[in-house]
C-alpha atoms as a PDB file:
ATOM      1  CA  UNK A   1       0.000   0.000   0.000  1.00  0.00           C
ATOM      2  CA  UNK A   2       1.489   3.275  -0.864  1.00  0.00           C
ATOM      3  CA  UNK A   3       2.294   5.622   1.958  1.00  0.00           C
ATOM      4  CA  UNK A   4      -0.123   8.459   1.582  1.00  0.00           C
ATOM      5  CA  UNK A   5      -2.916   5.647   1.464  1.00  0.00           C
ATOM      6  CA  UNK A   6      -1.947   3.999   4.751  1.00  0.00           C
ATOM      7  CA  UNK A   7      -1.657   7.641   6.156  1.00  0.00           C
ATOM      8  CA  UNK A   8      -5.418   8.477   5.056  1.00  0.00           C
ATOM      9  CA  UNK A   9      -6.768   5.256   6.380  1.00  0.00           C
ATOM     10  CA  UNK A  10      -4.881   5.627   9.706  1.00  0.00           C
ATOM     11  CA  UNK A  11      -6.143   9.093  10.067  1.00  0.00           C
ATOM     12  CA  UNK A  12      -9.266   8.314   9.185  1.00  0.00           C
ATOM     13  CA  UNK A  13     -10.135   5.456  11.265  1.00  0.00           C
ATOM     14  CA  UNK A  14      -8.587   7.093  14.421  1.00  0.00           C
ATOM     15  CA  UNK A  15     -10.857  10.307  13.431  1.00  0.00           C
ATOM     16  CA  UNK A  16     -13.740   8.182  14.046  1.00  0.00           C
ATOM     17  CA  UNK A  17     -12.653   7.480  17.708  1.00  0.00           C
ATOM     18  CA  UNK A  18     -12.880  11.188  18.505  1.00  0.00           C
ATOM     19  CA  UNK A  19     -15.124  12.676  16.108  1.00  0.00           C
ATOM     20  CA  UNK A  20     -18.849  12.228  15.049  1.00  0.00           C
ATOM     21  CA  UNK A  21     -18.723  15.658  12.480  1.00  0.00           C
ATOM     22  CA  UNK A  22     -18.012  15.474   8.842  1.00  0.00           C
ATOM     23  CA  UNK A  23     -15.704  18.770   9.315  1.00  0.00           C
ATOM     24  CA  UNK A  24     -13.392  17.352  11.918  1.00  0.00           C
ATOM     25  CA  UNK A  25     -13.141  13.779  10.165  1.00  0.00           C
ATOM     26  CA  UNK A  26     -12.053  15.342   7.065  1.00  0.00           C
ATOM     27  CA  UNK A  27      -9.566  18.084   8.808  1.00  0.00           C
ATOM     28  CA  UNK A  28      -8.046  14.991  10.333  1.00  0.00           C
ATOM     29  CA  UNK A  29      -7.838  13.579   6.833  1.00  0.00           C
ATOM     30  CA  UNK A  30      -5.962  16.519   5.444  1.00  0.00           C
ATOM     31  CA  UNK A  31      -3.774  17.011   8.292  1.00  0.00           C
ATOM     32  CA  UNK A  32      -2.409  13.054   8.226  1.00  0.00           C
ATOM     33  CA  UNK A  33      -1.194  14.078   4.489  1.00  0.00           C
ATOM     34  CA  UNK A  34       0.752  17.450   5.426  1.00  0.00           C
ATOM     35  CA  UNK A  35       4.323  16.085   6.928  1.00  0.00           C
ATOM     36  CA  UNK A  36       5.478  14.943   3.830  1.00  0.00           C
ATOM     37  CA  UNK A  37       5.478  17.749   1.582  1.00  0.00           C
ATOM     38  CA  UNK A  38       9.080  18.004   3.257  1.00  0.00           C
ATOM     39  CA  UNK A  39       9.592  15.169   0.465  1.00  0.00           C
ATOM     40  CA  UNK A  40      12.084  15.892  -2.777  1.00  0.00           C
ATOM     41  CA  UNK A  41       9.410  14.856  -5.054  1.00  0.00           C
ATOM     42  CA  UNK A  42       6.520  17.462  -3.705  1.00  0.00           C
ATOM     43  CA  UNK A  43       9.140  20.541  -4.074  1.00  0.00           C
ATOM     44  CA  UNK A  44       7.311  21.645  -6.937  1.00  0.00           C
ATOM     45  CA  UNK A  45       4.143  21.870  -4.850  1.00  0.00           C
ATOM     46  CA  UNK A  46       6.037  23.963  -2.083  1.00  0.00           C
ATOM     47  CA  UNK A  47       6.866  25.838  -4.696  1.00  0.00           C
ATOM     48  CA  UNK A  48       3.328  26.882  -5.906  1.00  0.00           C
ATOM     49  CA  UNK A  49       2.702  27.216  -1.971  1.00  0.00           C
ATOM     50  CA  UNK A  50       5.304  29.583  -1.676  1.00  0.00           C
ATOM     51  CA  UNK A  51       4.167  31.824  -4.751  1.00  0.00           C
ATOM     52  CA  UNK A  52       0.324  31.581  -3.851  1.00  0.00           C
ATOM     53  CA  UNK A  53       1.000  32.768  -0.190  1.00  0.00           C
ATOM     54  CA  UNK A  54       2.481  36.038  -2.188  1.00  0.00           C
ATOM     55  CA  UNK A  55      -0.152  36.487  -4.754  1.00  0.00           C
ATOM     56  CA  UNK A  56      -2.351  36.104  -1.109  1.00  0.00           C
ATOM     57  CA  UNK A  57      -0.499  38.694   0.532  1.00  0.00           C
ATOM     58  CA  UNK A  58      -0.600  41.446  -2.300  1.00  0.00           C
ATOM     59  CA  UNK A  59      -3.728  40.535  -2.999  1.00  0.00           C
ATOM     60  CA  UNK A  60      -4.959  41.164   0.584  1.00  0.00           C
ATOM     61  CA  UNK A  61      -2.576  43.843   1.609  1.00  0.00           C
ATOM     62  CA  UNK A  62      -3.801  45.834  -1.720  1.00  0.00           C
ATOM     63  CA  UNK A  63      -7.608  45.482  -0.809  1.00  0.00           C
ATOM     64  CA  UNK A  64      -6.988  46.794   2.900  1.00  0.00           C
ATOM     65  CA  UNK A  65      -7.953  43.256   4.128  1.00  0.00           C
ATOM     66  CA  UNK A  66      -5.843  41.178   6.802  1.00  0.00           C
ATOM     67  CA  UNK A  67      -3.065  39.824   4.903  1.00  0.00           C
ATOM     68  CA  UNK A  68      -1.674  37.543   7.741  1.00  0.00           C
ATOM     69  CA  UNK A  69      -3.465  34.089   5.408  1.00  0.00           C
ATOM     70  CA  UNK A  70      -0.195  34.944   3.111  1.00  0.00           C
ATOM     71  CA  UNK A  71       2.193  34.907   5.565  1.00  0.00           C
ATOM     72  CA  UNK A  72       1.049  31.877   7.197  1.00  0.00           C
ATOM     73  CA  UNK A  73       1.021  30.122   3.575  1.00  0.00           C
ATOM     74  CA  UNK A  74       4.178  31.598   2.917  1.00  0.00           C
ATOM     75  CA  UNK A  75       5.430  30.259   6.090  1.00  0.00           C
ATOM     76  CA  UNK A  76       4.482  26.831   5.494  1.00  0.00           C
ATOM     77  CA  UNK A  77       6.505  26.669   1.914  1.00  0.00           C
ATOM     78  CA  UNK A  78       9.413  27.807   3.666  1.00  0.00           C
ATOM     79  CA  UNK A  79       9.199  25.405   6.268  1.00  0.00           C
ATOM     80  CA  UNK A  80       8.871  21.923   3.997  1.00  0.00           C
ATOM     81  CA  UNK A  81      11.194  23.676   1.495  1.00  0.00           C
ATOM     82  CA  UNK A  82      14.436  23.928   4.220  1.00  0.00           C
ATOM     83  CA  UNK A  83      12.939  20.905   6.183  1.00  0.00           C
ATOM     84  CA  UNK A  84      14.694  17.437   5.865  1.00  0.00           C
ATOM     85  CA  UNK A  85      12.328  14.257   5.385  1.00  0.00           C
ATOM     86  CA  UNK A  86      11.209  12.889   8.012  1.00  0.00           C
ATOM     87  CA  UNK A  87      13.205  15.371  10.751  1.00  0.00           C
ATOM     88  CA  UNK A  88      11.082  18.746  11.847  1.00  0.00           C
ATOM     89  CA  UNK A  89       8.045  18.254  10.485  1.00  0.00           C
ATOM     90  CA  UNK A  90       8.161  14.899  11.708  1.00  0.00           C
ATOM     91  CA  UNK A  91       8.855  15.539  14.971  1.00  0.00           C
ATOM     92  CA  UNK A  92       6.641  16.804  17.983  1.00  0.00           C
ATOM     93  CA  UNK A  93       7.606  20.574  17.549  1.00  0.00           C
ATOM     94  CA  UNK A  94       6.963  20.240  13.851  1.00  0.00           C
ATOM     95  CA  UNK A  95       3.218  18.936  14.781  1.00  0.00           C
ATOM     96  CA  UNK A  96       2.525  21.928  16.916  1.00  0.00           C
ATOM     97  CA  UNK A  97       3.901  24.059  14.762  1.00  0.00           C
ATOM     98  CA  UNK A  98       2.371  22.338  11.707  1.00  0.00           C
ATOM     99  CA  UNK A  99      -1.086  22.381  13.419  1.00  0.00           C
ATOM    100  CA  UNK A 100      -1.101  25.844  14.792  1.00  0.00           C
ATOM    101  CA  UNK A 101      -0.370  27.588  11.497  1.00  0.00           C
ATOM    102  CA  UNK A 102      -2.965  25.440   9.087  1.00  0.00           C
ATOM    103  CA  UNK A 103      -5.471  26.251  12.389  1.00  0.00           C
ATOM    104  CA  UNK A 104      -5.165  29.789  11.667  1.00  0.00           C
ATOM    105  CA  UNK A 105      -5.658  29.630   7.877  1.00  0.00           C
ATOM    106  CA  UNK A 106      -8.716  28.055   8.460  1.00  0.00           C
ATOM    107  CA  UNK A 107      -9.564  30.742  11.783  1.00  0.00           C
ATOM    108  CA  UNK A 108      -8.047  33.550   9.675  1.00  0.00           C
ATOM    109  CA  UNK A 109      -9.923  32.417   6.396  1.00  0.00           C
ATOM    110  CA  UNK A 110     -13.646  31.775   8.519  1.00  0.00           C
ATOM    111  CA  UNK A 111     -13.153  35.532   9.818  1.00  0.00           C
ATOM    112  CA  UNK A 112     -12.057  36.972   6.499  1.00  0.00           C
ATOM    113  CA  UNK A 113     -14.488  34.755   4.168  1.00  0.00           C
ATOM    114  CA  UNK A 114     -17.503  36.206   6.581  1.00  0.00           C
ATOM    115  CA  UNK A 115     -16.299  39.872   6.715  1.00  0.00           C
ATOM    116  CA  UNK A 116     -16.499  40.144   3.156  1.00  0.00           C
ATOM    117  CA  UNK A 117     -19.748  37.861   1.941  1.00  0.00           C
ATOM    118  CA  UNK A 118     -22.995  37.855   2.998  1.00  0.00           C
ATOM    119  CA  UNK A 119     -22.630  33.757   3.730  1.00  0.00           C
ATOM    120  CA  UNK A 120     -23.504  33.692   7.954  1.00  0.00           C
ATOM    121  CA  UNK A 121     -23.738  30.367   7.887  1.00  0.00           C
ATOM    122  CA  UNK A 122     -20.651  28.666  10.267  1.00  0.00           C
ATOM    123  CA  UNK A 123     -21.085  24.989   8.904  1.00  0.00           C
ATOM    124  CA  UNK A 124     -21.166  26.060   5.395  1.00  0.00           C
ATOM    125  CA  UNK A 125     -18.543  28.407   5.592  1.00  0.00           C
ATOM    126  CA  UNK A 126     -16.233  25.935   7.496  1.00  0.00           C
ATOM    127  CA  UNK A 127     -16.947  23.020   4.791  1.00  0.00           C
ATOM    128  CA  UNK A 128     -15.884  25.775   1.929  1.00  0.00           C
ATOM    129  CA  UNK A 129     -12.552  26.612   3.444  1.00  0.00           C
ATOM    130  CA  UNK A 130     -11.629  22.673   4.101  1.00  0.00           C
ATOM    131  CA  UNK A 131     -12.515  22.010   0.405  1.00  0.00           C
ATOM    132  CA  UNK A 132      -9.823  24.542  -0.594  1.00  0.00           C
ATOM    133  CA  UNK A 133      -7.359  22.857   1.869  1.00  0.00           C
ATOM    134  CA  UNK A 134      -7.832  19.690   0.956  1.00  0.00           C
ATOM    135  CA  UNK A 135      -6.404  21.003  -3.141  1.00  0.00           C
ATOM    136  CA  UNK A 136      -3.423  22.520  -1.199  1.00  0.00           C
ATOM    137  CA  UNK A 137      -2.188  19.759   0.805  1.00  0.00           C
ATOM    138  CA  UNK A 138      -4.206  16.409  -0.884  1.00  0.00           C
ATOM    139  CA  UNK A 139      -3.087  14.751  -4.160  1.00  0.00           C
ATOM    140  CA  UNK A 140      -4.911  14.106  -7.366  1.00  0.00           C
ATOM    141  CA  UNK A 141      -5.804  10.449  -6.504  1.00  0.00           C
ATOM    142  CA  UNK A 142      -7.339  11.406  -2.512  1.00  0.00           C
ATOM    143  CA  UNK A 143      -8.812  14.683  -4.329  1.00  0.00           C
ATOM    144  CA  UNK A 144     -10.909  12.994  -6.711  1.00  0.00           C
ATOM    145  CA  UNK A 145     -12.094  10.320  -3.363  1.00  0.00           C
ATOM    146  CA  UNK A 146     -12.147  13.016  -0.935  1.00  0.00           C
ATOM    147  CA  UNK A 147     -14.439  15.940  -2.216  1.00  0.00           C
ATOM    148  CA  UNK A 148     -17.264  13.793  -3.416  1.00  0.00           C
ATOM    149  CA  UNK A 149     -17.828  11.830  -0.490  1.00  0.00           C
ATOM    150  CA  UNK A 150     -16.893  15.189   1.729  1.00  0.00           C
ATOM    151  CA  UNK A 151     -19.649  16.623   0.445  1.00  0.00           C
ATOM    152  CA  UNK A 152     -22.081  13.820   0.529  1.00  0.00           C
ATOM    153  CA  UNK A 153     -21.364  13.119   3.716  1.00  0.00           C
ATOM    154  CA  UNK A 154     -22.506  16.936   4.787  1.00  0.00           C
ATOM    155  CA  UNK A 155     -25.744  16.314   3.443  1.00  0.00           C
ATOM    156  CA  UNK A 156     -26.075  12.686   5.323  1.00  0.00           C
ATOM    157  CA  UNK A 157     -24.925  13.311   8.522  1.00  0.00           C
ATOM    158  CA  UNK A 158     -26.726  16.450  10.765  1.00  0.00           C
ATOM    159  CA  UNK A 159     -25.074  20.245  10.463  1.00  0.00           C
ATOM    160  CA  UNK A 160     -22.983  20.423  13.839  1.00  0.00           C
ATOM    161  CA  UNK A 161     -20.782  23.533  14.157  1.00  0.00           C
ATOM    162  CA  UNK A 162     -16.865  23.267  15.268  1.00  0.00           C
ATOM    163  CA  UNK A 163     -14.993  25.577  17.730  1.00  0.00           C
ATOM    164  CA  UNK A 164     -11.846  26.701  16.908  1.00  0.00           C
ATOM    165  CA  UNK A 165     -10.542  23.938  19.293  1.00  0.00           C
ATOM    166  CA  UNK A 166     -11.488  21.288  17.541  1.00  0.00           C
ATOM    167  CA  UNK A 167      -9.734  22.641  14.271  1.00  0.00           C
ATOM    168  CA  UNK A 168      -6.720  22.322  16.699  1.00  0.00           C
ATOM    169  CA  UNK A 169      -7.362  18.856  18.367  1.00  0.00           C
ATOM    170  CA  UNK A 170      -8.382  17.149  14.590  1.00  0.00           C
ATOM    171  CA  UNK A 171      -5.232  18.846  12.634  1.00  0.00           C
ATOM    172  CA  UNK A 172      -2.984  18.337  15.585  1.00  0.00           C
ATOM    173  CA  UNK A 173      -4.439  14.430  15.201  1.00  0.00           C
ATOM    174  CA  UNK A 174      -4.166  14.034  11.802  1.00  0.00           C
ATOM    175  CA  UNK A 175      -0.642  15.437  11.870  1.00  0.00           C
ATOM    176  CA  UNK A 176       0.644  13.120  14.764  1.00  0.00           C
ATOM    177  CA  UNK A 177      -1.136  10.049  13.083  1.00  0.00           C
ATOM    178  CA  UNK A 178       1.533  10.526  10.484  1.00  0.00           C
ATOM    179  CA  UNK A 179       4.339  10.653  12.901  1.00  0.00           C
ATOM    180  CA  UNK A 180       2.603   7.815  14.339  1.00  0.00           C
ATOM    181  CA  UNK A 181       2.782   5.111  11.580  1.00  0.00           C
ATOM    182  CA  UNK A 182       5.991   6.420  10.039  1.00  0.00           C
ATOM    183  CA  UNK A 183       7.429   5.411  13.294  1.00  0.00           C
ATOM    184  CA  UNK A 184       7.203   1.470  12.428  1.00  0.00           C
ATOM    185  CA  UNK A 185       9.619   1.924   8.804  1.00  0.00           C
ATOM    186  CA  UNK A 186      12.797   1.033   9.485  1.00  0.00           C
ATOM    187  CA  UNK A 187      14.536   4.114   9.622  1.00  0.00           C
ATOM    188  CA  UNK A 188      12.153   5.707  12.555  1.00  0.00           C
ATOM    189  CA  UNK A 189      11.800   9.322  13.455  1.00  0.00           C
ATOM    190  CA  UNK A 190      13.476  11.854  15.099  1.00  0.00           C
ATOM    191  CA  UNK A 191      10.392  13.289  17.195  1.00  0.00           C
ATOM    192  CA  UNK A 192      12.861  16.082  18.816  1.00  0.00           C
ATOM    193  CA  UNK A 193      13.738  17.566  16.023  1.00  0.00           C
ATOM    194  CA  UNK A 194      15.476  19.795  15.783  1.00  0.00           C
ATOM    195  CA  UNK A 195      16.616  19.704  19.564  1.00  0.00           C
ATOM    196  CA  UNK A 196      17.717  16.187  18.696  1.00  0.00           C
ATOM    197  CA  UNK A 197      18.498  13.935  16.518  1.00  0.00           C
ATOM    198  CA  UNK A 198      17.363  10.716  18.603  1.00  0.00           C
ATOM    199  CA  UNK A 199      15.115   8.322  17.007  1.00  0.00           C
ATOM    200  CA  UNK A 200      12.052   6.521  17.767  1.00  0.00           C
ATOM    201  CA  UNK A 201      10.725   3.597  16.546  1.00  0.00           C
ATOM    202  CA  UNK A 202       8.220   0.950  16.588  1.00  0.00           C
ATOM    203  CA  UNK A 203       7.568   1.211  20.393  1.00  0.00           C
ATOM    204  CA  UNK A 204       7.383   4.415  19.999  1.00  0.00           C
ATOM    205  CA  UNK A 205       4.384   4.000  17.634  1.00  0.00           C
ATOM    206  CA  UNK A 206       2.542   1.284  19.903  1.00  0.00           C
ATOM    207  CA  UNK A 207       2.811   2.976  22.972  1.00  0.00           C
ATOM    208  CA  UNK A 208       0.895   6.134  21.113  1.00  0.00           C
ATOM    209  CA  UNK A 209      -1.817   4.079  19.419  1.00  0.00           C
ATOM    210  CA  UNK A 210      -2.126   2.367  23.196  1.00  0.00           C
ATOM    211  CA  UNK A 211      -2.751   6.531  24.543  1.00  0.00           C
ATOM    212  CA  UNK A 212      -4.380   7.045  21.800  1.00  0.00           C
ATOM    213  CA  UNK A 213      -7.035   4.398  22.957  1.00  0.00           C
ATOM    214  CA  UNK A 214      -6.999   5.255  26.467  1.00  0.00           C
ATOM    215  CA  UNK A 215      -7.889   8.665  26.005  1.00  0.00           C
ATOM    216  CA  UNK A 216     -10.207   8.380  22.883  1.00  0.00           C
ATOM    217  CA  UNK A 217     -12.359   5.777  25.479  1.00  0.00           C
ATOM    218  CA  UNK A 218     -12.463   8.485  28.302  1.00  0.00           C
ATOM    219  CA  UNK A 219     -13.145  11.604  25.936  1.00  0.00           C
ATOM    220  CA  UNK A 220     -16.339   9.115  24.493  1.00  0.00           C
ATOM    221  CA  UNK A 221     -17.329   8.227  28.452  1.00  0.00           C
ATOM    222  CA  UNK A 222     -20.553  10.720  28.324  1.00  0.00           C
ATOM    223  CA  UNK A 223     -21.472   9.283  24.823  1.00  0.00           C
ATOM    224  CA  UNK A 224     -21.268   5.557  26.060  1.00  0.00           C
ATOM    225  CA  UNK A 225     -23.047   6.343  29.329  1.00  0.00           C
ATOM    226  CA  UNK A 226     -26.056   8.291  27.094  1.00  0.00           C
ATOM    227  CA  UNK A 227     -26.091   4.971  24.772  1.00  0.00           C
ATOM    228  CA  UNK A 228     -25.909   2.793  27.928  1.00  0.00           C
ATOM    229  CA  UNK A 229     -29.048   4.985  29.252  1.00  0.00           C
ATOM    230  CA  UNK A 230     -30.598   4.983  26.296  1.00  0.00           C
ATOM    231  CA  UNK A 231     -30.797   1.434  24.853  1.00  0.00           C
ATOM    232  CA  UNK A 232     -29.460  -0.744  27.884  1.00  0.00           C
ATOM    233  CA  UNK A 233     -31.772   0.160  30.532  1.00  0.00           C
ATOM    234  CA  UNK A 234     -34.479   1.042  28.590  1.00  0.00           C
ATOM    235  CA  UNK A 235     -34.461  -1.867  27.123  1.00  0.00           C
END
């Protein structure tokens, strides 16, 4: 199985242990596909990163509108452009870092989006802006899966905003899944980076998945009590 299919199923099935929303899932879809655009072969896509965060920027900073999207975008190039594979943004710092700056695209880009439209609608607005992430950081192949069944899925499932915490939590999730399962190859990860250069391997990755488990069981407590409630001792 190629890598950035393992990634998307990883991502996606420990989504589904945290989150119930269509938004959230798919944020922690996108964000399990970010760490390797630090790759050789995806330098052409940093590249067009790079050059739309300044077309962003002027644009923005011409109009009189906050021009801080750009920078971040800009930011981002630079980071998987001077980034080694598989060091910073494949370490904890590069997560947080990672995570924090694609949070405030989407924060930045919810704000801006609503200043200048008439569209008041939170869910809607939200689903827009992770369509146009998923073309910045998704490939052809995922594209053509993802936005179809995105969008089908908003219709299926019940509108439920998300906080600007949960854009956090699902990115930040999607982006350690990665570090996660690229722990088990051979040649491990250095999660300090760029602190250190000490490696972790496949312990590494059980020991997380174990957490992982541990915490997605008590964050789901009040849902399993209302189902116990609700179908156990009604029943």
């Amino acid at each position: 199985m190629s890598s950035y299919k393992a990634h998307s199923i990883f991502a996606f099935i420990l989504s589904l242990m945290f989150f119930h929303n269509p938004l959230t899932i798919a944020l922690t879809f996108i964000g399990a596909n970010i760490p390797d655009f630090d790759h050789k072969f995806k330098k052409e896509n940093v590249y067009k990163m790079i050059i739309l965060g300044l077309v962003v920027f002027i644009s923005l900073y011409i109009l009189k509108l906050p021009y801080y999207i750009g920078l971040i975008i800009i930011f981002l190039g630079v980071t998987f452009y001077f980034s080694e594979h598989r060091s910073f943004t494949h370490s904890i710092f590069g997560v947080m870092t990672l995570a924090s700056a694609v949070s405030l695209i989407m924060i930045w880009g919810s704000q801006l989006v609503n200043a200048v439209t008439i569209i008041d609608n939170h869910y809607l607005l939200m689903a827009i802006l992770i369509a146009l992430l998923s073309f910045l950081f998704l490939n052809k192949k995922l594209l053509m899966v993802f936005i179809p069944l995105f969008f089908i899925s908003l219709f299926v499932f019940p509108a439920v905003e998300v906080s600007y915490l949960e854009i956090v939590f699902s990115l930040f999730l999607g982006l350690f899944s990665h570090v996660i399962l690229d722990s088990f190859t051979p040649a491990g990860i250095k999660i300090f980076a760029p602190l250190s250069s000490r490696k972790v391997y496949r312990n590494f990755g059980l020991s997380m998945i174990f957490l992982l488990v541990v915490v997605a069981i008590i964050y789901n407590i009040p849902v399993l009590f209302n189902l116990f409630g609700n179908y156990i001792l009604s029943g």
